[in-house]
PDB file of N, CA and C in Angstrom:
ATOM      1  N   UNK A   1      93.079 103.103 103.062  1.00  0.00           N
ATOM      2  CA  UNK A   1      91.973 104.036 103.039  1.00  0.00           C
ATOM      3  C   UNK A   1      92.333 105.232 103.909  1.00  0.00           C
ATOM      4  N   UNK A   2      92.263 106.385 103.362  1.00  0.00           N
ATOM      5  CA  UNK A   2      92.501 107.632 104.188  1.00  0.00           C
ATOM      6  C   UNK A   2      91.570 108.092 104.703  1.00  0.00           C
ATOM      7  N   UNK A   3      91.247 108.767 106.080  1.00  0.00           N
ATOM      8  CA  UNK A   3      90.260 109.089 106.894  1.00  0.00           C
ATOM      9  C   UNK A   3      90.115 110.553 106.471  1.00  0.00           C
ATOM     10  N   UNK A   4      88.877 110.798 106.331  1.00  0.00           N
ATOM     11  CA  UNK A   4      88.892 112.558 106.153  1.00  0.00           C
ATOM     12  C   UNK A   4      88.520 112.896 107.408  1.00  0.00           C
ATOM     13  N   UNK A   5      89.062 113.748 108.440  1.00  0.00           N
ATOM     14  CA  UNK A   5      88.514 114.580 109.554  1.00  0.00           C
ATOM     15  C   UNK A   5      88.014 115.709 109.407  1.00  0.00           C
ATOM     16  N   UNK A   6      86.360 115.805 109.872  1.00  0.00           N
ATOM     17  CA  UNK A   6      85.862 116.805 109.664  1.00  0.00           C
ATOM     18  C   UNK A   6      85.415 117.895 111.041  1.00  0.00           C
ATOM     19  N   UNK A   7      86.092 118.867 111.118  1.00  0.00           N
ATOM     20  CA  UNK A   7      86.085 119.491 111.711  1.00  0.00           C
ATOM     21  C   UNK A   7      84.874 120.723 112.333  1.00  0.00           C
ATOM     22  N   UNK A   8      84.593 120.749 113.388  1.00  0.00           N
ATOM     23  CA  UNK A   8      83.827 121.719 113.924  1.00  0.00           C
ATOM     24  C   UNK A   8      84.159 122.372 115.538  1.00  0.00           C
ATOM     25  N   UNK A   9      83.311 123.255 115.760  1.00  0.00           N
ATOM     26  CA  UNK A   9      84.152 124.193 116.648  1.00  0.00           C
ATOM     27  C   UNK A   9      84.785 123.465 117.535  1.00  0.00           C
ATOM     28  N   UNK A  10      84.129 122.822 118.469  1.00  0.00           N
ATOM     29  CA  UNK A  10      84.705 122.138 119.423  1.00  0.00           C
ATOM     30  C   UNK A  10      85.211 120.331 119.198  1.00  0.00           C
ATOM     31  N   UNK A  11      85.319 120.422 117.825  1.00  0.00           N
ATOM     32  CA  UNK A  11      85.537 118.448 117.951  1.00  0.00           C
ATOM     33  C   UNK A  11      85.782 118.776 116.554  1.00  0.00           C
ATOM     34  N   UNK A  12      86.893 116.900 116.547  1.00  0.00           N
ATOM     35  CA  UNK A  12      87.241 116.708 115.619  1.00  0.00           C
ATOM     36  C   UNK A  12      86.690 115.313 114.904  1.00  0.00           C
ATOM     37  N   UNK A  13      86.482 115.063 113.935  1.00  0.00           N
ATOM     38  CA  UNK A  13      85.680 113.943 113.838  1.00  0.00           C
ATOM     39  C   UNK A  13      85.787 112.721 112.462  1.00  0.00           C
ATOM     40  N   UNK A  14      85.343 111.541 112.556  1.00  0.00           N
ATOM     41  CA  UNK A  14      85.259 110.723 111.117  1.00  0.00           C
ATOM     42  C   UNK A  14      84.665 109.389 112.020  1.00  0.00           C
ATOM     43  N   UNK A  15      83.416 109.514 111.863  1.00  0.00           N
ATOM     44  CA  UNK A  15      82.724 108.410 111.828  1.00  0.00           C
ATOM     45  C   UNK A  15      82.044 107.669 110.893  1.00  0.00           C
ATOM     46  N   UNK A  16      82.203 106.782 110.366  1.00  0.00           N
ATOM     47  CA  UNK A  16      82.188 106.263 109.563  1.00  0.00           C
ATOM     48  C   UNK A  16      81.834 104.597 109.359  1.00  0.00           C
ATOM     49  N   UNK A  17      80.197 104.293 109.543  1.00  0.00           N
ATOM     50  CA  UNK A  17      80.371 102.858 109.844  1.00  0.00           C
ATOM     51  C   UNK A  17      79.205 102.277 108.493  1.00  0.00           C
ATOM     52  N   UNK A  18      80.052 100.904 108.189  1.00  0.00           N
ATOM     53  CA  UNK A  18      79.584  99.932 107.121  1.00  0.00           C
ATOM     54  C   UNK A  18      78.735  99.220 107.755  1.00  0.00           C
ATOM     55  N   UNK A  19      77.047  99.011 107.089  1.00  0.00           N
ATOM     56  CA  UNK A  19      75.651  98.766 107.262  1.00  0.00           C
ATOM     57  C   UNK A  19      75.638  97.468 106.381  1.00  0.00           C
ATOM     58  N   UNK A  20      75.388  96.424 106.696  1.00  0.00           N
ATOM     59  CA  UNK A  20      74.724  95.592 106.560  1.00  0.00           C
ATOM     60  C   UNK A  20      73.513  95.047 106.581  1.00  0.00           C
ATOM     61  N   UNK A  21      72.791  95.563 105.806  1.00  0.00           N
ATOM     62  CA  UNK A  21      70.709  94.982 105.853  1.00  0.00           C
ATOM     63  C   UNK A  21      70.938  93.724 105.310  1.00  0.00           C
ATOM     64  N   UNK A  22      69.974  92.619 105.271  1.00  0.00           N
ATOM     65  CA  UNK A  22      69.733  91.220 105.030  1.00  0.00           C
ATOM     66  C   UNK A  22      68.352  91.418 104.920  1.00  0.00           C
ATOM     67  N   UNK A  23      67.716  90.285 103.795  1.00  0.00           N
ATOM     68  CA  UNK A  23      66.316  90.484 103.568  1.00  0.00           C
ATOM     69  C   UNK A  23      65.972  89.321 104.471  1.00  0.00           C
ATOM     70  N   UNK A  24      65.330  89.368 104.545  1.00  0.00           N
ATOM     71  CA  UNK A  24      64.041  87.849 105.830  1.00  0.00           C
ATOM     72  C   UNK A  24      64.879  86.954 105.282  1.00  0.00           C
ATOM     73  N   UNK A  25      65.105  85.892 105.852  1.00  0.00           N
ATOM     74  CA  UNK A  25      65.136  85.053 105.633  1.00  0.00           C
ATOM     75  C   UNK A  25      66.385  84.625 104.580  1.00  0.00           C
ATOM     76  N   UNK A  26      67.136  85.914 104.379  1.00  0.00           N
ATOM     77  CA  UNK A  26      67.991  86.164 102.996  1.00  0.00           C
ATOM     78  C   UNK A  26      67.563  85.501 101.847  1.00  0.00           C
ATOM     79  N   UNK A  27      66.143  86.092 101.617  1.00  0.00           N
ATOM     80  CA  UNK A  27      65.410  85.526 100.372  1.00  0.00           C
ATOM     81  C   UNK A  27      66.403  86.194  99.397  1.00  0.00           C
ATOM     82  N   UNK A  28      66.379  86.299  98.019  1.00  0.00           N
ATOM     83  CA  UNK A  28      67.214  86.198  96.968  1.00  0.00           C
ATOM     84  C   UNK A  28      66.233  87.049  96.076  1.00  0.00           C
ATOM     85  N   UNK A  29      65.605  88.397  96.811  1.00  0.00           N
ATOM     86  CA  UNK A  29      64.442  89.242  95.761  1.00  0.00           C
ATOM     87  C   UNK A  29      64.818  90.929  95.732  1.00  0.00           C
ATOM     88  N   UNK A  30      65.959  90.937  95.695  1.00  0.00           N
ATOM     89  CA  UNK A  30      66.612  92.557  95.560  1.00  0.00           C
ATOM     90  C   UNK A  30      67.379  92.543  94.250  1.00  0.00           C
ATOM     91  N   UNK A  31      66.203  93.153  93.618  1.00  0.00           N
ATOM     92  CA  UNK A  31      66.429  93.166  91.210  1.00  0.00           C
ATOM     93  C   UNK A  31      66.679  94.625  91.264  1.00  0.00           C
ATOM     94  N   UNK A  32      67.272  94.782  89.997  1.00  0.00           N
ATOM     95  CA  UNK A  32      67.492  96.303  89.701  1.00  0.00           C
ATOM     96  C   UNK A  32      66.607  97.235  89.996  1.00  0.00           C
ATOM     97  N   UNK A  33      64.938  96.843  90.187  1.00  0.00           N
ATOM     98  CA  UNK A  33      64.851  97.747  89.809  1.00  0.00           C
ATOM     99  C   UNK A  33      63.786  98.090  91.733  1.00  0.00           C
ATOM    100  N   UNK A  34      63.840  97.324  92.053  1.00  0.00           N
ATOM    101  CA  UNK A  34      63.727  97.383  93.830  1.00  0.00           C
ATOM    102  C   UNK A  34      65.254  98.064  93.942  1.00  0.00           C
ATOM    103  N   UNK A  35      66.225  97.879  93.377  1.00  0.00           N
ATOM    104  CA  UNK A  35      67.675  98.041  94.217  1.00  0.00           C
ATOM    105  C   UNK A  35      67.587  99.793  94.290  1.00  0.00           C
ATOM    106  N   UNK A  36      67.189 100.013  92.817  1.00  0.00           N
ATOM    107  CA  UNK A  36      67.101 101.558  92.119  1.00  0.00           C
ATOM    108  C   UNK A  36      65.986 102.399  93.382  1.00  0.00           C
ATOM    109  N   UNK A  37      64.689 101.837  93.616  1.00  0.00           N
ATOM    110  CA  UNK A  37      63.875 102.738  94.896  1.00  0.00           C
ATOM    111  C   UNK A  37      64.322 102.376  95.987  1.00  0.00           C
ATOM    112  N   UNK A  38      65.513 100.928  96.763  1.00  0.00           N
ATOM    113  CA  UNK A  38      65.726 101.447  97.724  1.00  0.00           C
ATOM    114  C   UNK A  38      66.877 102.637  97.542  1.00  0.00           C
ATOM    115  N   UNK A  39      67.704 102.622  96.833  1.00  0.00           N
ATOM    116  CA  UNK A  39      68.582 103.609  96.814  1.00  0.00           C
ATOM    117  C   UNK A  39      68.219 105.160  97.386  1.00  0.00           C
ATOM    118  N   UNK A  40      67.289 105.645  96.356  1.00  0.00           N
ATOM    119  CA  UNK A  40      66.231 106.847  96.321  1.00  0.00           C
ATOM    120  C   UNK A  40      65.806 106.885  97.820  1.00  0.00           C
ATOM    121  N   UNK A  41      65.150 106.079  98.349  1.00  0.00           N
ATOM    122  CA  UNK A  41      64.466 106.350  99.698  1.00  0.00           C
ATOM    123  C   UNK A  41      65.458 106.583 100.573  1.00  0.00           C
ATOM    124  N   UNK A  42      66.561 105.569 100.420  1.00  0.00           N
ATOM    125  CA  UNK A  42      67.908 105.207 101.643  1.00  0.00           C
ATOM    126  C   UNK A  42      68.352 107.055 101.568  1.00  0.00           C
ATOM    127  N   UNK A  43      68.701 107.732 100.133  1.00  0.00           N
ATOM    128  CA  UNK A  43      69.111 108.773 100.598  1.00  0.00           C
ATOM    129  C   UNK A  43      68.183 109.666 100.908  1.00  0.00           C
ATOM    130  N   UNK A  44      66.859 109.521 100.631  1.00  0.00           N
ATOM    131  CA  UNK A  44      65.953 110.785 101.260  1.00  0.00           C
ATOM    132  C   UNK A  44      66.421 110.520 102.691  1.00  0.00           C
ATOM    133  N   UNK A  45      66.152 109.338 103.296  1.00  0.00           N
ATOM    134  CA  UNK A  45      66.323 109.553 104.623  1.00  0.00           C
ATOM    135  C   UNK A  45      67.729 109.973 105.197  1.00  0.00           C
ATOM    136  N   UNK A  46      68.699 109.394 104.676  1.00  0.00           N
ATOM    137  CA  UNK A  46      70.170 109.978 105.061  1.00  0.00           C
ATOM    138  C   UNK A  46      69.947 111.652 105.278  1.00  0.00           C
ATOM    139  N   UNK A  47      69.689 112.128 104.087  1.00  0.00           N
ATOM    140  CA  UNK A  47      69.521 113.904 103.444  1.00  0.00           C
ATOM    141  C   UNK A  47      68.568 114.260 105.400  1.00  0.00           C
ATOM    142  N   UNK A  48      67.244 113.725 105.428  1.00  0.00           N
ATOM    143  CA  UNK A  48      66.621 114.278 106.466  1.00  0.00           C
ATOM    144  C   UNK A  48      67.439 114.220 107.746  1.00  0.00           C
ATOM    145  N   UNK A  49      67.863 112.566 107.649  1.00  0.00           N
ATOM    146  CA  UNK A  49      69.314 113.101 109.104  1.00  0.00           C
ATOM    147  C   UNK A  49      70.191 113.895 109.244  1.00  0.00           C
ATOM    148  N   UNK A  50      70.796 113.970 107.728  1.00  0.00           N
ATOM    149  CA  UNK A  50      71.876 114.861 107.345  1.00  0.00           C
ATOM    150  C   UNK A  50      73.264 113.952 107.774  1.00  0.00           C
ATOM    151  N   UNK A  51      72.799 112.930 106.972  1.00  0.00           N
ATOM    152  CA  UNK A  51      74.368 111.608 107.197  1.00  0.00           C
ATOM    153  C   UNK A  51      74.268 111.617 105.586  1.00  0.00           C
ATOM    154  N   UNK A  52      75.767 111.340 105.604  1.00  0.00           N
ATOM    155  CA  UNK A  52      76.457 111.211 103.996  1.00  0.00           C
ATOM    156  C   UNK A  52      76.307 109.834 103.736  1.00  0.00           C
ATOM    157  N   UNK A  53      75.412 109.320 102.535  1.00  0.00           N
ATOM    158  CA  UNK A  53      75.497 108.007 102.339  1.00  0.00           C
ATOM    159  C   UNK A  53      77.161 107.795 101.048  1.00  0.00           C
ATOM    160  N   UNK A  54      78.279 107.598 101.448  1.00  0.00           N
ATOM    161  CA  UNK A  54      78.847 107.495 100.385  1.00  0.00           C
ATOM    162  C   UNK A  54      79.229 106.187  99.513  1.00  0.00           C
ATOM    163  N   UNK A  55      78.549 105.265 100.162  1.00  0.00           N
ATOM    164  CA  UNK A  55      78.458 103.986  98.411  1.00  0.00           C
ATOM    165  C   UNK A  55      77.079 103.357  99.474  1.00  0.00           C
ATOM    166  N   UNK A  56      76.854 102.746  97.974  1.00  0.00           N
ATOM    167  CA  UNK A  56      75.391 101.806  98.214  1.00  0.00           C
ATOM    168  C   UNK A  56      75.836 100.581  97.483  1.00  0.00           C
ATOM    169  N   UNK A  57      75.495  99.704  97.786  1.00  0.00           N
ATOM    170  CA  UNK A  57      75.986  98.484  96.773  1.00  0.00           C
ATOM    171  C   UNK A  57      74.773  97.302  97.253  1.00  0.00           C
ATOM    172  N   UNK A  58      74.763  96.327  96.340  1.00  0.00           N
ATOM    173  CA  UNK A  58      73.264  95.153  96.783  1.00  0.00           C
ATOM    174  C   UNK A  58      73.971  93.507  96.166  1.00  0.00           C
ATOM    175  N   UNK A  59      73.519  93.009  96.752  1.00  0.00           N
ATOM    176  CA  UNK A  59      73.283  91.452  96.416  1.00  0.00           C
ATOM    177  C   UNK A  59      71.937  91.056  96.045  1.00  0.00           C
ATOM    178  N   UNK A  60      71.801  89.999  95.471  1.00  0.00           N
ATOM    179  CA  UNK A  60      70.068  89.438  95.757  1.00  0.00           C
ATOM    180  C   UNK A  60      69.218  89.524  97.246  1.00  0.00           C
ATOM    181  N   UNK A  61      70.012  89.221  97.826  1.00  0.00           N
ATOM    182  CA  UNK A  61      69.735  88.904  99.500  1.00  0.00           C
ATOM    183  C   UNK A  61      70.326  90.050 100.230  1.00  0.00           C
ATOM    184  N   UNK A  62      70.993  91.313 100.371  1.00  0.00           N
ATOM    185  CA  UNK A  62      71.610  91.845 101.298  1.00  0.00           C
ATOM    186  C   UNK A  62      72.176  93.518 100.364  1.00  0.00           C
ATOM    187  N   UNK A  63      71.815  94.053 101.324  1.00  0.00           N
ATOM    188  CA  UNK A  63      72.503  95.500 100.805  1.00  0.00           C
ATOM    189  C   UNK A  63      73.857  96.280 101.704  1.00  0.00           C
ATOM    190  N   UNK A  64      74.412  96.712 101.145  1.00  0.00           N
ATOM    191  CA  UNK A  64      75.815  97.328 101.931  1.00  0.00           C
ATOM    192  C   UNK A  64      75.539  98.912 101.804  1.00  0.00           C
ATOM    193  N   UNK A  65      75.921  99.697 103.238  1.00  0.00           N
ATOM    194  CA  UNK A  65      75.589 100.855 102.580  1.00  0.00           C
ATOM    195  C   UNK A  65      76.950 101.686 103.766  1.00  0.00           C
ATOM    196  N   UNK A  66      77.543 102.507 103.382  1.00  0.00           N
ATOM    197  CA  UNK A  66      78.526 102.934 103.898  1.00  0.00           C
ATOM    198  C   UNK A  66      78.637 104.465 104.202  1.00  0.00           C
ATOM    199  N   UNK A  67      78.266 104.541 105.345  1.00  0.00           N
ATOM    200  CA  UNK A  67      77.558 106.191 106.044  1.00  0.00           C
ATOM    201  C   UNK A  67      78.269 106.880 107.012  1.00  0.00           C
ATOM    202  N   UNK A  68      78.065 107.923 106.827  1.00  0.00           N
ATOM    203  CA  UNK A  68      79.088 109.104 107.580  1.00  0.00           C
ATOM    204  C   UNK A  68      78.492 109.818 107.938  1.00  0.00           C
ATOM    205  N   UNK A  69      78.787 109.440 109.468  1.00  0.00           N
ATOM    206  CA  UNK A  69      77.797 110.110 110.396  1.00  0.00           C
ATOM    207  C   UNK A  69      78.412 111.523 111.232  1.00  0.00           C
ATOM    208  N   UNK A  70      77.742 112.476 112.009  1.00  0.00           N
ATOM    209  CA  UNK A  70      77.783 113.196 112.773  1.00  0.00           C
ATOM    210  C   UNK A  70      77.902 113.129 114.276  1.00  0.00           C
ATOM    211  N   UNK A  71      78.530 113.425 115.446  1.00  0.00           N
ATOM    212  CA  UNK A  71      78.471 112.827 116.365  1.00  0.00           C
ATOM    213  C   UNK A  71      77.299 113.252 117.361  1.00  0.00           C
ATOM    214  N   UNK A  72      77.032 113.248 117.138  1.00  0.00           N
ATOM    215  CA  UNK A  72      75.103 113.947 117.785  1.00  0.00           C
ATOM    216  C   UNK A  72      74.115 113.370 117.194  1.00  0.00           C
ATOM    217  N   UNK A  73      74.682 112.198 116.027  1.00  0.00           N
ATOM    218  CA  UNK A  73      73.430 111.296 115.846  1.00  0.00           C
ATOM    219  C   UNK A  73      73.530 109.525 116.245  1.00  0.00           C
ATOM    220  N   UNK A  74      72.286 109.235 117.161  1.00  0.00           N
ATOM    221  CA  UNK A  74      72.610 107.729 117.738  1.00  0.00           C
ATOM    222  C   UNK A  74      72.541 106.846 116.636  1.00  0.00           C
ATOM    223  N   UNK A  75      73.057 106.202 115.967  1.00  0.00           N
ATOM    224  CA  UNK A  75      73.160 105.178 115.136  1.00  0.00           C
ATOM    225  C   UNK A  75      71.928 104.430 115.338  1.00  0.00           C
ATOM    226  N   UNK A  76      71.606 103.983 116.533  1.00  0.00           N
ATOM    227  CA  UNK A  76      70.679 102.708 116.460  1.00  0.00           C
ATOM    228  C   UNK A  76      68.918 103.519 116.303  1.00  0.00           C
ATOM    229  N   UNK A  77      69.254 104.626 116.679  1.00  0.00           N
ATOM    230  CA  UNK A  77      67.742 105.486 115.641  1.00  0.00           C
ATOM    231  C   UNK A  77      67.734 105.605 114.643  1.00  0.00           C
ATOM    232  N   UNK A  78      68.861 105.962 114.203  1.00  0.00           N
ATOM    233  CA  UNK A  78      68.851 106.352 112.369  1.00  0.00           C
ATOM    234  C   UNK A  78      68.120 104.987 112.016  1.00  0.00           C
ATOM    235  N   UNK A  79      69.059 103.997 112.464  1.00  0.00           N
ATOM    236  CA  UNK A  79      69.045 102.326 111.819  1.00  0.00           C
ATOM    237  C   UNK A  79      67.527 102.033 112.020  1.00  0.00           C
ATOM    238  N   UNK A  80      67.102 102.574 112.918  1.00  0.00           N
ATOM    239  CA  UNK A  80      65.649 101.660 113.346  1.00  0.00           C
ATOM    240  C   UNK A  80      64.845 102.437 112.581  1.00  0.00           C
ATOM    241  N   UNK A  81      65.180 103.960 111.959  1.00  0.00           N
ATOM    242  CA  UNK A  81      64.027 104.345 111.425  1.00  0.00           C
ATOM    243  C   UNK A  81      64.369 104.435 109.868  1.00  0.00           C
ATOM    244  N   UNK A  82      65.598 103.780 109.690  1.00  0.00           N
ATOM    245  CA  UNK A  82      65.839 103.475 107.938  1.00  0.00           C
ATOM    246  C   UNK A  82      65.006 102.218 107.671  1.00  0.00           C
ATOM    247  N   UNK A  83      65.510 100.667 108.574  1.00  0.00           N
ATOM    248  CA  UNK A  83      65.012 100.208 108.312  1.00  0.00           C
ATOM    249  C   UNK A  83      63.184  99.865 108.406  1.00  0.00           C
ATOM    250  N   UNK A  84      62.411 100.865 109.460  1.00  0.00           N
ATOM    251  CA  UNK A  84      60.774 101.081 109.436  1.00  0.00           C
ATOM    252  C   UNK A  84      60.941 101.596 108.281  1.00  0.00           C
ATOM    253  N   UNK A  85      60.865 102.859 108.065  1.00  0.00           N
ATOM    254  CA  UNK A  85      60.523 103.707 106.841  1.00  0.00           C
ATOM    255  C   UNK A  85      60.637 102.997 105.517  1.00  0.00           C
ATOM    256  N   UNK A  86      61.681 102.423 104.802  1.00  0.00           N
ATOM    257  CA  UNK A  86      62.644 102.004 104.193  1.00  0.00           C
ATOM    258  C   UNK A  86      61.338 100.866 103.601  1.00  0.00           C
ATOM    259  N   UNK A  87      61.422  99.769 104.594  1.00  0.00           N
ATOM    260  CA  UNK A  87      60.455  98.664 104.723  1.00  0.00           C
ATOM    261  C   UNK A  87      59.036  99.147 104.523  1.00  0.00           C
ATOM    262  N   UNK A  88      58.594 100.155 105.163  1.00  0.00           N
ATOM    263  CA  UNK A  88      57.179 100.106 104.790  1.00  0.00           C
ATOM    264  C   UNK A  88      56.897 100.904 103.399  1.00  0.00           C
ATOM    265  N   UNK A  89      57.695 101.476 103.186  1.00  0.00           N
ATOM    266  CA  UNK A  89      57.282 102.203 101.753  1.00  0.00           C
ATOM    267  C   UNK A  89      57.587 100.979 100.236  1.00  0.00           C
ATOM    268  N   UNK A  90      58.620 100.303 100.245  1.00  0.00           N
ATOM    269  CA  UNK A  90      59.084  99.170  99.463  1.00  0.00           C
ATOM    270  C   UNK A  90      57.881  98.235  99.701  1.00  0.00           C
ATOM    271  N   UNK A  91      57.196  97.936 101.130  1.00  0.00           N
ATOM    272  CA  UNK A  91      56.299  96.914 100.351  1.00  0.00           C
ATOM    273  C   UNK A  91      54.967  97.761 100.223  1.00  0.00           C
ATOM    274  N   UNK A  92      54.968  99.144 100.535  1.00  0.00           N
ATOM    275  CA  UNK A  92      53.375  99.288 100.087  1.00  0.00           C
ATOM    276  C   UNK A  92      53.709  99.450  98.346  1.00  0.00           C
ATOM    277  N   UNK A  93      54.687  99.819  98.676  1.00  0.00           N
ATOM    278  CA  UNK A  93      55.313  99.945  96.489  1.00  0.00           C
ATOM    279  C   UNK A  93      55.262  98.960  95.777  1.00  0.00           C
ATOM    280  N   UNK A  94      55.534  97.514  96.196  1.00  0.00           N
ATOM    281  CA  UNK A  94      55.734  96.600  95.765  1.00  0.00           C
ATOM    282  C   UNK A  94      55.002  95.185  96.003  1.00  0.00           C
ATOM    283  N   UNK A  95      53.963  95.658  97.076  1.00  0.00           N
ATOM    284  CA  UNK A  95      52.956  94.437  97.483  1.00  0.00           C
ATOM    285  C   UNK A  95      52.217  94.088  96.338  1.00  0.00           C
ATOM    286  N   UNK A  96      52.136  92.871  96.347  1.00  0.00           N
ATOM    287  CA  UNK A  96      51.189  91.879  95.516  1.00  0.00           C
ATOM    288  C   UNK A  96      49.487  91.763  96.193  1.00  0.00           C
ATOM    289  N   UNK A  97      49.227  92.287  97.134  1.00  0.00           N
ATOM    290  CA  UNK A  97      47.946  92.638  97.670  1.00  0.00           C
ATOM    291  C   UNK A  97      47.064  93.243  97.511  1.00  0.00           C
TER     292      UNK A  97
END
């Protein structure tokens, strides 16, 4: 795999880290067509950070998502507010309530 370095005034850069989500319990309920709106949401929010989502991929139980980040953004915010956001819009979309 070749690294692309992306350059700006003062730094040189390629960060680049593979995401692992798991559903509760690694229930076995991520179908095409849940996989299709998390996709959609995962990149609205990437787009608002301004991180490159470049592959998305899913299991029944678990999603992979492989992001390229900026170095001025903390990872464990992005993460905490992909997975809030992410989560609350999928089940108000998808609640049985």
């Amino acid at each position: 795999m070749s690294h692309k370095l992306t350059f700006n005034n003062h730094c040189v850069y390629s960060i680049n880290y593979h995401l692992v989500l798991v559903t509760k319990y690694r229930h076995k309920c991520i179908n095409a067509e849940l996989s299709s709106s998390l996709y959609q949401i995962i990149l609205n929010i990437c787009s608002l950070w301004k991180i490159t989502l470049n592959e998305f991929n899913h299991d029944k139980d678990h999603i992979h998502l492989l992001l390229e980040f900026t170095p001025n953004i903390q990872p464990s915010k992005f993460i905490n507010n992909l997975k809030t956001v992410s989560s609350r819009l999928i089940r108000k979309k998808y609640s049985t309530h």
